[in-house]
Protein backbone atom coordinates (compact mmCIF):
# COMPACT_ATOMS: atom_id res chain seq x y z
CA UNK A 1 113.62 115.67 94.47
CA UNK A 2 115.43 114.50 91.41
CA UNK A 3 114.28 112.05 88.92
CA UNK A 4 116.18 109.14 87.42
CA UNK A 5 114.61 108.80 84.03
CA UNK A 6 116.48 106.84 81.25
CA UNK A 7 116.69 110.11 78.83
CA UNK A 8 114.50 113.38 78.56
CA UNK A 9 115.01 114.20 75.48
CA UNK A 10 112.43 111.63 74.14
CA UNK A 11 109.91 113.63 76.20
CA UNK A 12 108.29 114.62 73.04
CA UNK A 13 106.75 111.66 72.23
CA UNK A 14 105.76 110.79 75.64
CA UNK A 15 103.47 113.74 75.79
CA UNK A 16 101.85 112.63 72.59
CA UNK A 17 101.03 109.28 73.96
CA UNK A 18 99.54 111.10 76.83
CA UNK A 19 97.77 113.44 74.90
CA UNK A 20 96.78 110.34 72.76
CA UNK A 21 95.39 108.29 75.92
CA UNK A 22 93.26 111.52 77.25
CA UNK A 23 91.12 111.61 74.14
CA UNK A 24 89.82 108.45 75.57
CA UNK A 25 89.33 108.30 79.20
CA UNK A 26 86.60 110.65 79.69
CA UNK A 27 86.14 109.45 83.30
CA UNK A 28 89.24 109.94 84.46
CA UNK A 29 88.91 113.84 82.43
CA UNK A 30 85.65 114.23 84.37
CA UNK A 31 87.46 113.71 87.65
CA UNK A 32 90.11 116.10 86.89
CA UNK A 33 87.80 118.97 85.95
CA UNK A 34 85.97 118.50 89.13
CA UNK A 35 88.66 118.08 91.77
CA UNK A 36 91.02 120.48 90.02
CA UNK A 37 89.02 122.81 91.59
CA UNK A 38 88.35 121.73 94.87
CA UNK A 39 92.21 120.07 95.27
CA UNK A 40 91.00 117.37 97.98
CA UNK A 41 94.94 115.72 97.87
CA UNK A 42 96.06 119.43 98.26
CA UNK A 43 99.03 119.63 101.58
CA UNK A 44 99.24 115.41 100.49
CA UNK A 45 102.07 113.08 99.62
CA UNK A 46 101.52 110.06 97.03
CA UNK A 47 103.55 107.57 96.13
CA UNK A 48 102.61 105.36 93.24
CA UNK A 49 104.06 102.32 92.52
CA UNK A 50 102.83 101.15 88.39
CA UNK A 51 103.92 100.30 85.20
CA UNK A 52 105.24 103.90 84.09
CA UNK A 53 102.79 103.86 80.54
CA UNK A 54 100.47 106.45 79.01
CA UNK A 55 97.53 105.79 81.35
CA UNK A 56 98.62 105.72 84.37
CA UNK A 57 100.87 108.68 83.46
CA UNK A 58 97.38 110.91 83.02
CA UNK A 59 96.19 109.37 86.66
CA UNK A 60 99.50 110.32 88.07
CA UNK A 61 98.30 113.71 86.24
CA UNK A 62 95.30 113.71 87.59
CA UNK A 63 96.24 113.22 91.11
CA UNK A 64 98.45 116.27 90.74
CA UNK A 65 95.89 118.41 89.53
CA UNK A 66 93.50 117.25 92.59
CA UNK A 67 96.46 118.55 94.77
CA UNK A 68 98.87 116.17 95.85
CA UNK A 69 102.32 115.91 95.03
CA UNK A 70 103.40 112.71 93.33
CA UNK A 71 105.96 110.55 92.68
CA UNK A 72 106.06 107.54 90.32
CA UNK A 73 108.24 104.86 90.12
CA UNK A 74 107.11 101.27 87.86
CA UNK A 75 106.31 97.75 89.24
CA UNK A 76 108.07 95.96 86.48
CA UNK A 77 111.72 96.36 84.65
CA UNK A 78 109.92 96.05 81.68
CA UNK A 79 107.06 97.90 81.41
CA UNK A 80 108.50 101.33 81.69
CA UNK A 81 107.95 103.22 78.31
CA UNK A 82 111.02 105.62 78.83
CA UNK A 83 109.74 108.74 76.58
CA UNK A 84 106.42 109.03 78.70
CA UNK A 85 108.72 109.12 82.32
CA UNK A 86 110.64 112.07 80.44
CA UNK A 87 107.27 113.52 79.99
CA UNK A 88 105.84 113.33 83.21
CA UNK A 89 109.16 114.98 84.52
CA UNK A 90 109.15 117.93 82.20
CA UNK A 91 105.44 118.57 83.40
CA UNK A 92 106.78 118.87 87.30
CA UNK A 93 106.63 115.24 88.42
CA UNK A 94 109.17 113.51 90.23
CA UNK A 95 109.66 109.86 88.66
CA UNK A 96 112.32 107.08 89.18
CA UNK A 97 111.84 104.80 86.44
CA UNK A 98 113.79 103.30 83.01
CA UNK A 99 113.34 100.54 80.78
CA UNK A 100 115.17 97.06 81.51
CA UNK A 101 116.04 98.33 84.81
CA UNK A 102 118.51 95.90 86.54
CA UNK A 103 117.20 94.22 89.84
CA UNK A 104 119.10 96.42 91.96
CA UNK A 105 117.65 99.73 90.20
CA UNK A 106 114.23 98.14 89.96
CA UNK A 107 114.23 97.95 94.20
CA UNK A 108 116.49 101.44 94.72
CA UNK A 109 113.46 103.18 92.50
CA UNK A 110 110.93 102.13 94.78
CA UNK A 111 112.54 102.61 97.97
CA UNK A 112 113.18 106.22 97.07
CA UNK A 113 109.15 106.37 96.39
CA UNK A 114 109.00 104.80 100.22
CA UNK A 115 111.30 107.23 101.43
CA UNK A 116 109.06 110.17 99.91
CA UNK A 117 106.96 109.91 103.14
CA UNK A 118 103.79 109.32 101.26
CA UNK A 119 100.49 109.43 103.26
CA UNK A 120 98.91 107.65 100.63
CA UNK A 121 100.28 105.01 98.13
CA UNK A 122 99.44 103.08 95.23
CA UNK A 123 100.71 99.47 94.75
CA UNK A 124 101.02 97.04 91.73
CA UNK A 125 101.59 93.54 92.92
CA UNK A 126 103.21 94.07 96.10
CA UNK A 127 106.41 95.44 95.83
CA UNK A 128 106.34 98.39 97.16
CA UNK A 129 104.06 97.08 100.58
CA UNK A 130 107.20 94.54 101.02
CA UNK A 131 110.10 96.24 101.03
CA UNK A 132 108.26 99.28 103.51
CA UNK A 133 107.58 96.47 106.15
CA UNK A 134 111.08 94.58 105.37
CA UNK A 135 113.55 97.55 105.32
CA UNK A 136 111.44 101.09 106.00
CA UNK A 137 109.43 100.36 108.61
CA UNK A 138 110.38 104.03 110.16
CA UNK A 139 108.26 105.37 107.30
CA UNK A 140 105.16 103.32 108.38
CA UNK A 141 103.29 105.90 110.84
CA UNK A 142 103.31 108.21 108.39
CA UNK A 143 100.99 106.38 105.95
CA UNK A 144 97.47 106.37 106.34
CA UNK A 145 96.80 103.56 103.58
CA UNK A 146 96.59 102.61 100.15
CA UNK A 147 95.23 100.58 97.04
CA UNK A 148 96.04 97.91 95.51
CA UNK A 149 95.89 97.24 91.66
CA UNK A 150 96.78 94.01 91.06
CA UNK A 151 95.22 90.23 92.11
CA UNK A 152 98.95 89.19 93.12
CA UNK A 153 99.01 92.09 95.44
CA UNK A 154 95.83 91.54 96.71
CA UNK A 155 96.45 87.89 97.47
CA UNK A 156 99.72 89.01 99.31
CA UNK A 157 98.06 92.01 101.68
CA UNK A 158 95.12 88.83 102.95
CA UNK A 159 98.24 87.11 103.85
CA UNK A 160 99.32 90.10 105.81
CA UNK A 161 96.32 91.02 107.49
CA UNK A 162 95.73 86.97 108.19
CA UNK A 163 98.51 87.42 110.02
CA UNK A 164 97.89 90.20 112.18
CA UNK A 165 100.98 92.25 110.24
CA UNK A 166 98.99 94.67 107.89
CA UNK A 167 100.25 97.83 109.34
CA UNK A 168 97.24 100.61 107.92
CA UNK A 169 93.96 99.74 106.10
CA UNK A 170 94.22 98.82 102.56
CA UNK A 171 91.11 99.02 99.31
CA UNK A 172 91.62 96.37 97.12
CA UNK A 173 91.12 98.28 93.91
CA UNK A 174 91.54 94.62 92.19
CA UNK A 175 88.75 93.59 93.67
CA UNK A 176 86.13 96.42 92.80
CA UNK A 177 83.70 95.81 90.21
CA UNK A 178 84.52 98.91 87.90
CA UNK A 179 87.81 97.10 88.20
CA UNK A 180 88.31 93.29 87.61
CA UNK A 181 84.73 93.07 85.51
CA UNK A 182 86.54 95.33 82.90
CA UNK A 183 90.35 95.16 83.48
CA UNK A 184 91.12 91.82 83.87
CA UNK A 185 88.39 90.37 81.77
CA UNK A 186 88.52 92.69 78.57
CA UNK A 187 91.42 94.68 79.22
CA UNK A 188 94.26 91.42 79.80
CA UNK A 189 92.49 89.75 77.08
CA UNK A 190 93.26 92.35 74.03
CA UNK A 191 96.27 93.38 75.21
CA UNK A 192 97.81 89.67 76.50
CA UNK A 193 97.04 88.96 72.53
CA UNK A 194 98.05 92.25 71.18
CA UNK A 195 101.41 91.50 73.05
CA UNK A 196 102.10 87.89 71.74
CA UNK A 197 100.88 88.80 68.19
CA UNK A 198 103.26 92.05 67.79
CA UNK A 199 106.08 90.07 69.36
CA UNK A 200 105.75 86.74 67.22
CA UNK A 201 103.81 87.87 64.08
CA UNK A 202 102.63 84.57 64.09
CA UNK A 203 98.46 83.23 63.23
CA UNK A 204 96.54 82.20 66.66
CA UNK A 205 93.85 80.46 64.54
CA UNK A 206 93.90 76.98 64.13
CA UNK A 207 96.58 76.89 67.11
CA UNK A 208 96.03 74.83 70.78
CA UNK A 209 96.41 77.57 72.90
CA UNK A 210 96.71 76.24 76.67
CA UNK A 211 95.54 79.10 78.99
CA UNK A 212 96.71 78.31 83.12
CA UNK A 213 94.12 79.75 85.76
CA UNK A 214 90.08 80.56 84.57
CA UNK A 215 89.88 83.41 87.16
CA UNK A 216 89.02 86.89 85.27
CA UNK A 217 91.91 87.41 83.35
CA UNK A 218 92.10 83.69 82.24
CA UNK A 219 88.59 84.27 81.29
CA UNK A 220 89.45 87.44 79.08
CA UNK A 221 92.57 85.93 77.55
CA UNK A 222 90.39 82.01 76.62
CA UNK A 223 87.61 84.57 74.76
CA UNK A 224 89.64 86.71 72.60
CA UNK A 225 91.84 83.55 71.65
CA UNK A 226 88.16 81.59 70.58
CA UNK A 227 87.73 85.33 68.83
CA UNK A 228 90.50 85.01 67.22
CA UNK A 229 89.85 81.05 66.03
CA UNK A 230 92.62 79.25 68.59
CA UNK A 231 91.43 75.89 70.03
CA UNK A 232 91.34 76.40 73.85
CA UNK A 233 92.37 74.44 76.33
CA UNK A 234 92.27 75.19 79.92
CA UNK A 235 94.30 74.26 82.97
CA UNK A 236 93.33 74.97 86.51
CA UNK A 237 93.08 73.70 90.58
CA UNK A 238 89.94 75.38 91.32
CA UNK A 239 87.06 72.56 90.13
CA UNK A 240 84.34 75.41 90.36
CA UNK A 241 86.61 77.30 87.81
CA UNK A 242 87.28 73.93 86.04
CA UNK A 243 83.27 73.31 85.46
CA UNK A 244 82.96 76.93 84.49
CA UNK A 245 85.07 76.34 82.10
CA UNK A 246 83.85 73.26 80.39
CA UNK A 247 80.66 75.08 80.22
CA UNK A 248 81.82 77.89 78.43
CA UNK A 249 83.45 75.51 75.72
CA UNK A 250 86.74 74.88 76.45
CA UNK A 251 88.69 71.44 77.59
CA UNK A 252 89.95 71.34 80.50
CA UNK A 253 92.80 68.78 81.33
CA UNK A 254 96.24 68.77 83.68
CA UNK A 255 99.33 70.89 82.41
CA UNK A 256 100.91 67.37 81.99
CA UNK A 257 98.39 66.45 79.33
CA UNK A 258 98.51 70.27 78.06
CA UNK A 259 101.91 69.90 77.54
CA UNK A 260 101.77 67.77 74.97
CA UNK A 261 99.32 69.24 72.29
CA UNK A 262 99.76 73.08 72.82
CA UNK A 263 101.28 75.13 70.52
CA UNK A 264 100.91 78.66 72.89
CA UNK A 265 101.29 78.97 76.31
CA UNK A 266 99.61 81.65 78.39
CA UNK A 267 99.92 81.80 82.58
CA UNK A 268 97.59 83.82 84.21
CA UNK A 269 97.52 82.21 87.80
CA UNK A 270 99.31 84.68 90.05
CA UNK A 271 101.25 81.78 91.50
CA UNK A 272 104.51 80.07 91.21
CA UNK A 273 105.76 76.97 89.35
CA UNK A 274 102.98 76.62 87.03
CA UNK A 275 104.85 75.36 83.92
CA UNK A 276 108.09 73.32 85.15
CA UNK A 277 110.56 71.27 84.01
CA UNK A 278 108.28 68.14 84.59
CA UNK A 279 106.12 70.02 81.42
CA UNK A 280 108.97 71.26 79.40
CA UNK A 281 110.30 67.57 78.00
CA UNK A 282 106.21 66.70 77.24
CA UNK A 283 106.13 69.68 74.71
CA UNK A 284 106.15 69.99 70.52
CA UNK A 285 108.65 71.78 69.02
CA UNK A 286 108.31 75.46 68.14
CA UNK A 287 105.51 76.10 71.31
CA UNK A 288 105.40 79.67 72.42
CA UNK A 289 105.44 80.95 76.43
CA UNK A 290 104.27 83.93 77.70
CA UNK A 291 102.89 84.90 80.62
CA UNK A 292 100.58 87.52 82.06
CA UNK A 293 100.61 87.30 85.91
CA UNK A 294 101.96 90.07 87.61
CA UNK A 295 106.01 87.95 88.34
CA UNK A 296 107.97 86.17 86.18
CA UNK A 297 107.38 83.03 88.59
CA UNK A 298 104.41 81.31 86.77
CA UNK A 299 107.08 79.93 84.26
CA UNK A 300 110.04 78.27 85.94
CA UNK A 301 112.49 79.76 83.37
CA UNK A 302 115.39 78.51 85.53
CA UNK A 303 114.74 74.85 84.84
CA UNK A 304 113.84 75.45 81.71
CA UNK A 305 117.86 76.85 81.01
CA UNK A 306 119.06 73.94 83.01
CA UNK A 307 116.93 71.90 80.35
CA UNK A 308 118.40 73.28 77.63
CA UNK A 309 121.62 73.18 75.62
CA UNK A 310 121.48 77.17 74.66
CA UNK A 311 119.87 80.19 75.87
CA UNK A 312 119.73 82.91 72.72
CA UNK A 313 117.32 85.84 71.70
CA UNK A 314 116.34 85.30 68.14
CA UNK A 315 114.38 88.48 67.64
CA UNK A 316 113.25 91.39 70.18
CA UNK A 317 111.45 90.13 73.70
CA UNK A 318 111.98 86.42 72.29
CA UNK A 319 114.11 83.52 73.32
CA UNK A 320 115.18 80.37 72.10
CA UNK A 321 115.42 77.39 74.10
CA UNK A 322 117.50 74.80 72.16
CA UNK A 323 116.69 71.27 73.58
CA UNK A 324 119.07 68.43 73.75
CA UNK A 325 117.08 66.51 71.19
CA UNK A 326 116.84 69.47 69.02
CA UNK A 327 112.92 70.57 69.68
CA UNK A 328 113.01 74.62 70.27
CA UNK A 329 110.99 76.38 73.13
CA UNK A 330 110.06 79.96 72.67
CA UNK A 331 109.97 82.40 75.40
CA UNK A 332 108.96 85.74 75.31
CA UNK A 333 109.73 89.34 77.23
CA UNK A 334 111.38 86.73 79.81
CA UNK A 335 108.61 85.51 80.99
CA UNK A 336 107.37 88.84 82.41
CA UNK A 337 103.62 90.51 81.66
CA UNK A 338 103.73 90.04 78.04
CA UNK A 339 101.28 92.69 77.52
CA UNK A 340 103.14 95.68 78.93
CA UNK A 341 106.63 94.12 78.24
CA UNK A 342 106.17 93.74 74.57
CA UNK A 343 102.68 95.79 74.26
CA UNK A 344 101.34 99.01 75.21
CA UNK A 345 99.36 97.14 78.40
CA UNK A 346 95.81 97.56 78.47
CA UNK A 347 93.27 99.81 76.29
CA UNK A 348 92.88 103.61 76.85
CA UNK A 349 89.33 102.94 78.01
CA UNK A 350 89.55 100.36 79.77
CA UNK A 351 92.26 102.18 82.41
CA UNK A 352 90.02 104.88 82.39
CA UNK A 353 87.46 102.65 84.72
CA UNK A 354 90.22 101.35 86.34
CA UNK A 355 92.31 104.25 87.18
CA UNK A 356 88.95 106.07 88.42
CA UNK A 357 88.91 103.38 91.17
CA UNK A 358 92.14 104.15 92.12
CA UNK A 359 91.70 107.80 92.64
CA UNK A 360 88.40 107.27 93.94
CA UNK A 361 89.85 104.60 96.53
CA UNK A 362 92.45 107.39 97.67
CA UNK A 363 89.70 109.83 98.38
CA UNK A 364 88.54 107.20 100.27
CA UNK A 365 91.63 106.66 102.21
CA UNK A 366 92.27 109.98 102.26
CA UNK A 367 88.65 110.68 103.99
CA UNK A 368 87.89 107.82 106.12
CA UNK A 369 91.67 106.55 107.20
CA UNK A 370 90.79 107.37 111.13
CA UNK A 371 87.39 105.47 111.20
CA UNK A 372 89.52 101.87 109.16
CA UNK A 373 90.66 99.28 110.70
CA UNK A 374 93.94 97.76 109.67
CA UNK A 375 92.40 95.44 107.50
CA UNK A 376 91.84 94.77 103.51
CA UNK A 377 88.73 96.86 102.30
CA UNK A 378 86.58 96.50 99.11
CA UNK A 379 85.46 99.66 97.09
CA UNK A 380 82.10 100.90 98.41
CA UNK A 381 79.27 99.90 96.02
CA UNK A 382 78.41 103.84 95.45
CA UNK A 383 81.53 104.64 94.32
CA UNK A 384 81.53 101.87 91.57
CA UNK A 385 77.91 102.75 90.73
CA UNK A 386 79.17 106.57 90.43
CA UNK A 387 82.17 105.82 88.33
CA UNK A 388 79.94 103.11 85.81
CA UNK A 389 77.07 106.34 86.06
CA UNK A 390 80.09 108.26 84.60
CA UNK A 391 81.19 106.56 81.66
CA UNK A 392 77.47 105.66 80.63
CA UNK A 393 77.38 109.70 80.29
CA UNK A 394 80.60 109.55 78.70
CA UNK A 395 79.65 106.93 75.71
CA UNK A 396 76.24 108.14 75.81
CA UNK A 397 74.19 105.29 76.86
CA UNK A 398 71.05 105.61 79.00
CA UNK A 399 69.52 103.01 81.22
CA UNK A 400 66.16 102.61 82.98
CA UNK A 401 65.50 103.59 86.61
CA UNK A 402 63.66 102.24 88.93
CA UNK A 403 60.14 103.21 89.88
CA UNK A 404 59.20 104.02 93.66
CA UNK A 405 56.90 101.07 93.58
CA UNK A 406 59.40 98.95 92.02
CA UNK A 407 62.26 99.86 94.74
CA UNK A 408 59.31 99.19 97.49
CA UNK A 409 58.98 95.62 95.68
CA UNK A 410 62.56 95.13 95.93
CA UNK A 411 63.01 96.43 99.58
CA UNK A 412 65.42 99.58 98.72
């Protein structure tokens, strides 16, 4: 198969960021020297659809080394880092990925991942799940399930298997503990902020950051903004999330009242429509929008043009939004995930725990596809309790164990 990569010779430095990455994921290199040798994906097909990065490059490694063959293709036009895909291709891997991909190249990338026949496949958001059920549904017996990485995806396969149309069982990597407790909290928090900071090279202390949706990564991205001395406010629906909130420190009002006193603007809902044109008239001049859910929905950035007299980029991944009464509204890497479209995404260490739930969730698939039901599954509490064992080893950190008279107490 032949790749579509933007231009191999910057392969150079893509290996260095690789090499880079590996010095730091010592779970994920502990999985490799294992199941290099046994090859339990050996005979396999994978398919993974993620942002084409560092990381997930060493996974897609990984994976190879444990066997399978693999081909990569990203879940965002952005987030492609162009000199890692010309790595990954001059070390035998088939990828279909470039940088500010249009539309049309974005969803031709991915269908020729579908059309690799995978038996097992790794999503980001949803993508890739969508267009096999709306336009390769031929490909669909051959498939004996997958894993999710992202909440938006997750959110999307319930809806499927609420409606009786999930096709093949499905782990919700999101959803494991190793996962969201780490990635979403810590991980979206330093690199939503590494992203905005790098981009605008503007001070978050003393600023009113407004911060949409207090599930995980709303969590991780209100604490490293308090870190960093912004005055949080916080907008949500959920009023258990709301009260959480409050007692963590932070106001919590509408996005109507928001509007009015923030300076930065961060989504992190996974849903549509959350800043709209009834917000943009409310705001101060100069505010800054970003957003770091998974689709470039959360901020309605076509009402916002139809709200404005010019559309212009003023320096790289930001725009200017000149209002009829002069006030300027700041958008950056067009509304997309602001930490892999203007940032390297999330810390080396960070994907390691991640990443190790995807492979692990594969293995899963891989053994236990003919005893699942077509349903959504989360990650077995071993595995998470074997990959957190791991990187305790790793970092060297020891814990207690329980006695046999204390696991008697407890009923184990």
């Amino acid at each position: 198969m032949n790749s579509i990569v933007a231009n191999m010779a910057l392969a150079s430095g893509g290996h260095d960021k690789i090499n880079w990455v590996k010095n730091f994921m010592p779970v994920m290199s502990a999985i490799e020297r294992e199941f290099s040798q046994s090859k339990p994906f050996a005979g396999k097909k994978i398919s993974m659809t993620l942002h084409v990065e560092a990381k997930t490059a060493y996974m897609a490694e990984v994976f190879k080394a444990a066997g399978a063959e693999v081909v990569l293709t990203g879940c965002n036009p952005l987030s492609t880092q162009d000199d890692v895909a010309a790595a990954l291709v001059e070390d035998g891997l088939t990828v279909y990925a470039k940088h500010a991909c249009t539309a049309e190249e974005y969803e031709n990338f991915i269908e020729r991942a579908i059309e690799f026949a995978p038996d097992i496949f790794i999503d980001d958001g949803g993508d890739f799940v969508n267009l096999l059920l709306t336009k390769h549904r031929d490909v669909i017996p051959k498939i004996l399930g997958g894993s999710e990485e992202t909440t938006t995806g997750v959110y999307r396969l319930r809806a499927l298997e609420k409606r009786g149309e999930l096709p093949f069982p499905m782990i919700a990597a999101n959803d494991a503990y190793c996962k969201y407790l780490f990635d979403n909290r810590y991980g979206t928090g330093q690199s939503t902020w590494d992203g905005i900071m790098r981009t605008t090279n503007l001070v978050i202390a003393g600023k009113n950051v407004v911060i949409a949706g207090y599930g995980w990564c709303g969590k991780g991205a209100a604490m490293r903004a308090k870190g960093l001395g912004a005055s949080v406010i916080i907008t949500e629906v959920d009023p258990i999330k709301a009260v959480e909130a409050v007692f963590d420190g932070f106001r919590v009002m509408p996005m109507s009242e928001a509007a009015k006193v923030g300076d930065i603007f961060l989504t992190l809902t996974g849903d549509k429509d959350v800043i709209t044109a009834e917000h943009f008239p409310l705001m101060k001049n100069g505010v800054v929008l970003a957003n770091s859910g998974h689709f470039d929905v959360e901020i309605n950035i076509p009402q916002l043009e139809e709200l404005s007299v010019s559309r212009r980029t003023v320096r790289h991944n930001i725009e200017e939004f000149l209002q009829h009464d002069g006030r300027r509204i700041y958008l950056l890497a067009e509304g997309r995930l602001v930490n892999l479209a203007s940032g390297d995404g999330h810390p080396a260490e960070i994907m390691d725990l991640s990443f190790a739930v995807q492979f692990f969730s594969c293995a899963h698939i891989l053994h236990n596809h003919d005893r699942l039901d077509k349903k959504v599954y989360l990650m077995p509490d071993e595995i998470n309790n074997k990959i957190a064992e791991i990187k305790l080893d790793a970092i060297g950190v020891q814990i207690d164990t329980l006695t046999d008279a204390q696991r008697a107490y407890l009923g184990i």
